[in-house]
PDB file of N, CA and C in Angstrom:
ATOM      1  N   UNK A   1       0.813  -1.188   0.000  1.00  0.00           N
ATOM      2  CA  UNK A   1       0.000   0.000   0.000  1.00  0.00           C
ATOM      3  C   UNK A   1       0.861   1.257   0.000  1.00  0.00           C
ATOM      4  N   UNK A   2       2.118   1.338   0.574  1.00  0.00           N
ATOM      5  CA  UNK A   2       3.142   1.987   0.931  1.00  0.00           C
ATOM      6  C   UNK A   2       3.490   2.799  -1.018  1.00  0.00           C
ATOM      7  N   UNK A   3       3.539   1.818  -1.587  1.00  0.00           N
ATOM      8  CA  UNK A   3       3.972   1.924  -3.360  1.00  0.00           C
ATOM      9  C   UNK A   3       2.657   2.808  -4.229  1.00  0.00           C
ATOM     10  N   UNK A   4       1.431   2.477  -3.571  1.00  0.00           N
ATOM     11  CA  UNK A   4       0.416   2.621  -4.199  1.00  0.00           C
ATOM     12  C   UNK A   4      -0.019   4.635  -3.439  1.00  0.00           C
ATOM     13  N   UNK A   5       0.618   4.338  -2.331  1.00  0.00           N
ATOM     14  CA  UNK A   5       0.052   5.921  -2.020  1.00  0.00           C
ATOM     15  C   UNK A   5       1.160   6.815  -2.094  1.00  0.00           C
ATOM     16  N   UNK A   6       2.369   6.685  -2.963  1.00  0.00           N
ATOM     17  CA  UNK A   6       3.270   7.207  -3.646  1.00  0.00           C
ATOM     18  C   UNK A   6       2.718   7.459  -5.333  1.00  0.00           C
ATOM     19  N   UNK A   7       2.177   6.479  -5.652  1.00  0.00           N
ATOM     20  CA  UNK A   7       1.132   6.608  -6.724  1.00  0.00           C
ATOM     21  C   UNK A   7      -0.029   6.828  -7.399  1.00  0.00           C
ATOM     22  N   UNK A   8      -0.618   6.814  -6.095  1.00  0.00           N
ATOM     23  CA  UNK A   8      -2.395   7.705  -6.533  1.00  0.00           C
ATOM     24  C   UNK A   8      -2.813   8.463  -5.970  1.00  0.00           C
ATOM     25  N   UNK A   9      -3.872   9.020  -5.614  1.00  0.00           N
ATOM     26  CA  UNK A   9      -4.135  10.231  -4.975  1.00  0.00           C
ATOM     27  C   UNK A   9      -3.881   9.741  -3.454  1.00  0.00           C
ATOM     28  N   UNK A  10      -3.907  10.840  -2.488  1.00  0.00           N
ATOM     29  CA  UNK A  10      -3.639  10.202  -1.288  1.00  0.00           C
ATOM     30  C   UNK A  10      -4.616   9.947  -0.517  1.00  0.00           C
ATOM     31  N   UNK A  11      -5.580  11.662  -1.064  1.00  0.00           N
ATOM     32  CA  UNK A  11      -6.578  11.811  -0.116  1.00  0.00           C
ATOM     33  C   UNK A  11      -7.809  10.524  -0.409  1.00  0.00           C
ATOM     34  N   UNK A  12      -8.028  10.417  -1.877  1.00  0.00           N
ATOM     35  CA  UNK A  12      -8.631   9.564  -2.085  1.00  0.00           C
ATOM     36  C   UNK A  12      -8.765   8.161  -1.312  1.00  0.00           C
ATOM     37  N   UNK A  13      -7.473   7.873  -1.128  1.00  0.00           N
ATOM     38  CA  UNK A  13      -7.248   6.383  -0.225  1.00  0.00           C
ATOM     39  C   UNK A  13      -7.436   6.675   0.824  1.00  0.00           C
ATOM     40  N   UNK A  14      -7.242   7.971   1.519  1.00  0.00           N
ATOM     41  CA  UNK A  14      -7.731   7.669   3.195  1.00  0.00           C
ATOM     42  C   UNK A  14      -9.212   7.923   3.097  1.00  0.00           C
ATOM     43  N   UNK A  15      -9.573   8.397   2.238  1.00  0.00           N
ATOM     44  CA  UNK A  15     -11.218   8.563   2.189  1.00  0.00           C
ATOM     45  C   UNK A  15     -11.745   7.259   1.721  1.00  0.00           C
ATOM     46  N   UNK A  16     -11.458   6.449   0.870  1.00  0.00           N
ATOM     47  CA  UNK A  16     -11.836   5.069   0.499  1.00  0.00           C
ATOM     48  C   UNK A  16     -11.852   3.859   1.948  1.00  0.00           C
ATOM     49  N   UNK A  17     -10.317   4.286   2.506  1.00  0.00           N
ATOM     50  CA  UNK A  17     -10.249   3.205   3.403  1.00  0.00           C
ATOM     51  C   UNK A  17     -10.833   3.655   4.872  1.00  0.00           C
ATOM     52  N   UNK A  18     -11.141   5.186   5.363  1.00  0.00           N
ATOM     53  CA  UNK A  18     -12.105   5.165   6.300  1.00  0.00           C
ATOM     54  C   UNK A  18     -13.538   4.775   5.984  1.00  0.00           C
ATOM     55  N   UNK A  19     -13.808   5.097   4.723  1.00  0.00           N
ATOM     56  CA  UNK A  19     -15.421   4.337   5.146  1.00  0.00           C
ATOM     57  C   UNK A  19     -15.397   2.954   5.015  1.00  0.00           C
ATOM     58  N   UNK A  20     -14.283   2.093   4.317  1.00  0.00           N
ATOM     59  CA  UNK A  20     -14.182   0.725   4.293  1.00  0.00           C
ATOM     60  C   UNK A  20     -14.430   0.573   6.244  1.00  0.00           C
ATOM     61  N   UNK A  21     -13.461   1.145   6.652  1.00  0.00           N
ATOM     62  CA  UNK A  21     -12.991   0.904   8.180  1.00  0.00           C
ATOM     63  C   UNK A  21     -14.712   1.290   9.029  1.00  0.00           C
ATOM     64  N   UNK A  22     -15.406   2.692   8.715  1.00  0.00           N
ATOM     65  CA  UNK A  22     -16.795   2.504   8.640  1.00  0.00           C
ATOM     66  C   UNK A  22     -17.877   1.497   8.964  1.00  0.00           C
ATOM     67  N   UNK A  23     -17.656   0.884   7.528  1.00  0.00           N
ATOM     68  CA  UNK A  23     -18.514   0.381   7.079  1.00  0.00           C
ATOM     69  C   UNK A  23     -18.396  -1.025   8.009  1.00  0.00           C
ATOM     70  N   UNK A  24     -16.888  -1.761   7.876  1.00  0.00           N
ATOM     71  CA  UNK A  24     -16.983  -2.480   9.253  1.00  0.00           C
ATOM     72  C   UNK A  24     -17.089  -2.191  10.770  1.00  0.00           C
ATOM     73  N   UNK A  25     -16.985  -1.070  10.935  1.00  0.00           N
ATOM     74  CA  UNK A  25     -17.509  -1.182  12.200  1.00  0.00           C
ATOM     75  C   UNK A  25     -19.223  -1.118  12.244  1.00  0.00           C
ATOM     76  N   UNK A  26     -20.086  -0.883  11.273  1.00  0.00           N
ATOM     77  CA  UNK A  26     -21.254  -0.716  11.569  1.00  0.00           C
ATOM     78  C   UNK A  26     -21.682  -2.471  11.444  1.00  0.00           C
ATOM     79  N   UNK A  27     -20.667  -2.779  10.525  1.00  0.00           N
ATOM     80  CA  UNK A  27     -20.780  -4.783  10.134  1.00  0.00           C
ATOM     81  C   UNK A  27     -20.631  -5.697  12.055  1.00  0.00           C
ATOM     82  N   UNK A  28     -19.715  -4.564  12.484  1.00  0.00           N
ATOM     83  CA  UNK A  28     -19.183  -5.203  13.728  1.00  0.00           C
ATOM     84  C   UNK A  28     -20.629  -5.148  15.000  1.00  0.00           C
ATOM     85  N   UNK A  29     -21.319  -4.123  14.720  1.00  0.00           N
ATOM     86  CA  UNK A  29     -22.433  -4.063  15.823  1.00  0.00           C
ATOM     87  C   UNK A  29     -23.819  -4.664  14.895  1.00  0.00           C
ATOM     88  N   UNK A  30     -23.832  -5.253  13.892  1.00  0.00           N
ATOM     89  CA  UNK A  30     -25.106  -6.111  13.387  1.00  0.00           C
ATOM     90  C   UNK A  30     -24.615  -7.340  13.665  1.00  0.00           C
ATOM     91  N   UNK A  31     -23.241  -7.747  13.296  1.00  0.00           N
ATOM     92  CA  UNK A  31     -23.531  -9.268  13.105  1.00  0.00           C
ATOM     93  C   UNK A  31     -23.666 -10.092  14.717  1.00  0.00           C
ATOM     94  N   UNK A  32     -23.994 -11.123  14.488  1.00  0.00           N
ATOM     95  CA  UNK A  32     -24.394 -12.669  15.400  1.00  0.00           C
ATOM     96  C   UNK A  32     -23.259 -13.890  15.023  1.00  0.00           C
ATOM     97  N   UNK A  33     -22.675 -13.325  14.071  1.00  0.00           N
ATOM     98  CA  UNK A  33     -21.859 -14.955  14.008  1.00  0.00           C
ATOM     99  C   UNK A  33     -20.690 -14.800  14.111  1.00  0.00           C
ATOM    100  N   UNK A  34     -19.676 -16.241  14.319  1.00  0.00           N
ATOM    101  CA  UNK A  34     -18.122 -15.907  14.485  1.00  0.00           C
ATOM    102  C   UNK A  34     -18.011 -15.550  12.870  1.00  0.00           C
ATOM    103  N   UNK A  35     -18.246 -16.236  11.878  1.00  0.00           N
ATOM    104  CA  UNK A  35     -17.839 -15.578  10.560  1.00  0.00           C
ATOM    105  C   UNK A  35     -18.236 -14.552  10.040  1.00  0.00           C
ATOM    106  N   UNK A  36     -19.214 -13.738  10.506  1.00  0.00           N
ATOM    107  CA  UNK A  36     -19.442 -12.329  10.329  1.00  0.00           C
ATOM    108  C   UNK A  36     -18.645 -11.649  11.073  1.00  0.00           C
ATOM    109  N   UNK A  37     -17.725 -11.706  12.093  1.00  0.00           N
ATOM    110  CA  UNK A  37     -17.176 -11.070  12.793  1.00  0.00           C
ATOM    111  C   UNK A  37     -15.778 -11.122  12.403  1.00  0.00           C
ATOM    112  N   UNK A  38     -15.699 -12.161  11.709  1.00  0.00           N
ATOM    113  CA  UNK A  38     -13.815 -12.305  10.988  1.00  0.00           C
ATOM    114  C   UNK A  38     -14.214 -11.445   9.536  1.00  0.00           C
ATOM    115  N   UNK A  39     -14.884 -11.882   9.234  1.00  0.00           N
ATOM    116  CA  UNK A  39     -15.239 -10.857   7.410  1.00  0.00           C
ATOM    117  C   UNK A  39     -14.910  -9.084   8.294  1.00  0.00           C
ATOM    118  N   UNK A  40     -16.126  -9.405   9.262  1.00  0.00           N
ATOM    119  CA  UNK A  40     -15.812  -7.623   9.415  1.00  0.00           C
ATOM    120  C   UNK A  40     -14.314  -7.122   9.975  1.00  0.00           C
ATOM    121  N   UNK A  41     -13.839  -7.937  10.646  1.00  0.00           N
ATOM    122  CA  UNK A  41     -12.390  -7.380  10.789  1.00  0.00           C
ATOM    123  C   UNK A  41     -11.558  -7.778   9.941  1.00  0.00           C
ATOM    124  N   UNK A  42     -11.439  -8.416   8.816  1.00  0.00           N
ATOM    125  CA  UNK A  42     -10.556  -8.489   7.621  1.00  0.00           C
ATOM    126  C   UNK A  42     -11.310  -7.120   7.178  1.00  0.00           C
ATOM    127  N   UNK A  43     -12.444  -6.986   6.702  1.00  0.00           N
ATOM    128  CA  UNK A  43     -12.550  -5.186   6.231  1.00  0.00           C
ATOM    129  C   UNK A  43     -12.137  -4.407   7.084  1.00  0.00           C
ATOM    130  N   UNK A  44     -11.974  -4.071   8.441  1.00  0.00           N
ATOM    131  CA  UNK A  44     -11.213  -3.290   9.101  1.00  0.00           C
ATOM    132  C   UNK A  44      -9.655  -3.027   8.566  1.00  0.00           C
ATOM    133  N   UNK A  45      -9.523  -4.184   8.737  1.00  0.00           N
ATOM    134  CA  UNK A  45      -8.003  -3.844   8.906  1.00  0.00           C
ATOM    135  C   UNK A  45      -7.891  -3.825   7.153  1.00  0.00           C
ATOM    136  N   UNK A  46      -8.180  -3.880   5.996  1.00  0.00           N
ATOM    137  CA  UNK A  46      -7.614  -3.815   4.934  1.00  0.00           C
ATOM    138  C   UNK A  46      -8.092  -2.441   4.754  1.00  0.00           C
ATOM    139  N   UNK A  47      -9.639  -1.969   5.304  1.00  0.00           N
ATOM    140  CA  UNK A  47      -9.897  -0.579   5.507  1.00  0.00           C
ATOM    141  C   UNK A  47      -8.006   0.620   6.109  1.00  0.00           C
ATOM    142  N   UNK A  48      -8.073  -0.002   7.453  1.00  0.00           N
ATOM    143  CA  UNK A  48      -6.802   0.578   7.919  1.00  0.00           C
ATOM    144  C   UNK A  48      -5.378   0.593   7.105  1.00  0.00           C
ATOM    145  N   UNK A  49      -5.156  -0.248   6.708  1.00  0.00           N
ATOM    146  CA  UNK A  49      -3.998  -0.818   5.578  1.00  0.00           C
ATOM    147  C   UNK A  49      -4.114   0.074   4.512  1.00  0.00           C
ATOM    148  N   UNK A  50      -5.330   0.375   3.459  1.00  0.00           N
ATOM    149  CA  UNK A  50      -5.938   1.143   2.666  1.00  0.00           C
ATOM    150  C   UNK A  50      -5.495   2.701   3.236  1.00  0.00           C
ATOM    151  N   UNK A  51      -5.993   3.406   4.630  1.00  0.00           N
ATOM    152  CA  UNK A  51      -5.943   4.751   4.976  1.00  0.00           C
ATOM    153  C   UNK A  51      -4.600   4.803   5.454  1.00  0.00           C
ATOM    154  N   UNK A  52      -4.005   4.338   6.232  1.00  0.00           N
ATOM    155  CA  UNK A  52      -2.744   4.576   6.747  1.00  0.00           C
ATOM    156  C   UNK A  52      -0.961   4.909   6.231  1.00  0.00           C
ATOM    157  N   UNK A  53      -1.150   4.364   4.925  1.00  0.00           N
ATOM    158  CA  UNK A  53       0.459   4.748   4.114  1.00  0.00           C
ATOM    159  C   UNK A  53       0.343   6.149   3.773  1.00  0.00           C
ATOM    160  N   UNK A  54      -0.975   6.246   2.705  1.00  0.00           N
ATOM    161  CA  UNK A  54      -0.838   7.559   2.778  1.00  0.00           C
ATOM    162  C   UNK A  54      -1.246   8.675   3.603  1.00  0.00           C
ATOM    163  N   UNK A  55      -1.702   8.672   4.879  1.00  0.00           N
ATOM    164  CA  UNK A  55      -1.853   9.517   5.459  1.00  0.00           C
ATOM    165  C   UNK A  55      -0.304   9.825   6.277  1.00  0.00           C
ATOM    166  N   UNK A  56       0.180   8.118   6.686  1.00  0.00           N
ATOM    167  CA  UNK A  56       1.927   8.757   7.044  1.00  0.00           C
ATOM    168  C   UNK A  56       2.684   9.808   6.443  1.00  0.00           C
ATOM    169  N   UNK A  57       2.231   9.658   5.077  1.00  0.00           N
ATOM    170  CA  UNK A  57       3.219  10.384   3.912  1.00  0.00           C
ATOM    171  C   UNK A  57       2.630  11.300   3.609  1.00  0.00           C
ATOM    172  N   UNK A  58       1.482  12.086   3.936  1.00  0.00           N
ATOM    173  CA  UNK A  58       0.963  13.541   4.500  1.00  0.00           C
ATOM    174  C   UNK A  58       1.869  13.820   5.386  1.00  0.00           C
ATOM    175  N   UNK A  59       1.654  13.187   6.768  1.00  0.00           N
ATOM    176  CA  UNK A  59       2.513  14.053   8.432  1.00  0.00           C
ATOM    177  C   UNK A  59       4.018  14.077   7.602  1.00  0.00           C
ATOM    178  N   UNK A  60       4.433  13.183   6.963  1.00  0.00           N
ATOM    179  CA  UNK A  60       6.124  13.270   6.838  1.00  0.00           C
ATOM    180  C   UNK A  60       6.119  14.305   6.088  1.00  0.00           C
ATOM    181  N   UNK A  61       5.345  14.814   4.725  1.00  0.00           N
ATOM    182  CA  UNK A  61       5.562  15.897   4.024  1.00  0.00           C
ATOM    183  C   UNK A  61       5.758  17.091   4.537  1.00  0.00           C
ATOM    184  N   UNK A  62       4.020  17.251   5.688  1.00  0.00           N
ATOM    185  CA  UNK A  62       4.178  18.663   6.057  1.00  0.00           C
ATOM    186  C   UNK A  62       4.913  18.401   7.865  1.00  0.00           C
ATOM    187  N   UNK A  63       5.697  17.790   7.861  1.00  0.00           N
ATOM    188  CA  UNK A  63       6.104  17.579   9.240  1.00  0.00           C
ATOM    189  C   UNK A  63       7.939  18.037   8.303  1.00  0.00           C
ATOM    190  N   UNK A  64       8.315  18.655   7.475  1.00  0.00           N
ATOM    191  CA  UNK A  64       8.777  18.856   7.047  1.00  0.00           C
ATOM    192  C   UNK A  64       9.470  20.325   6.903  1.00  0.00           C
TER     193      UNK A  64
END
């Protein structure tokens, strides 16, 4: 993800991967099952994975 937010927009990806991150947490207070609860935290965290490179490489720019 690190390669990819050197390469596309940045803001776009932290905006894509917070509502991914969102969207599982709203998955996290409906579901009832253990496999609804692993789906929703594999979307968490690929949500987080998704927002987090490039938002590092925002603070490093203007931390600059």
């Amino acid at each position: 993800m690190g390669y990819l937010a050197d390469r596309l927009s940045k803001p776009v990806m932290i905006v894509t991967g917070g509502i991914l991150v969102g969207i599982s947490l709203i998955i996290f207070s409906q579901v009832r099952d253990v496999p609804g609860i692993i789906l929703a935290n594999i979307a968490f965290g690929v949500g987080g994975s998704i927002a987090m490179p490039p938002l590092m490489a925002i603070a490093v720019v203007k931390g600059n």
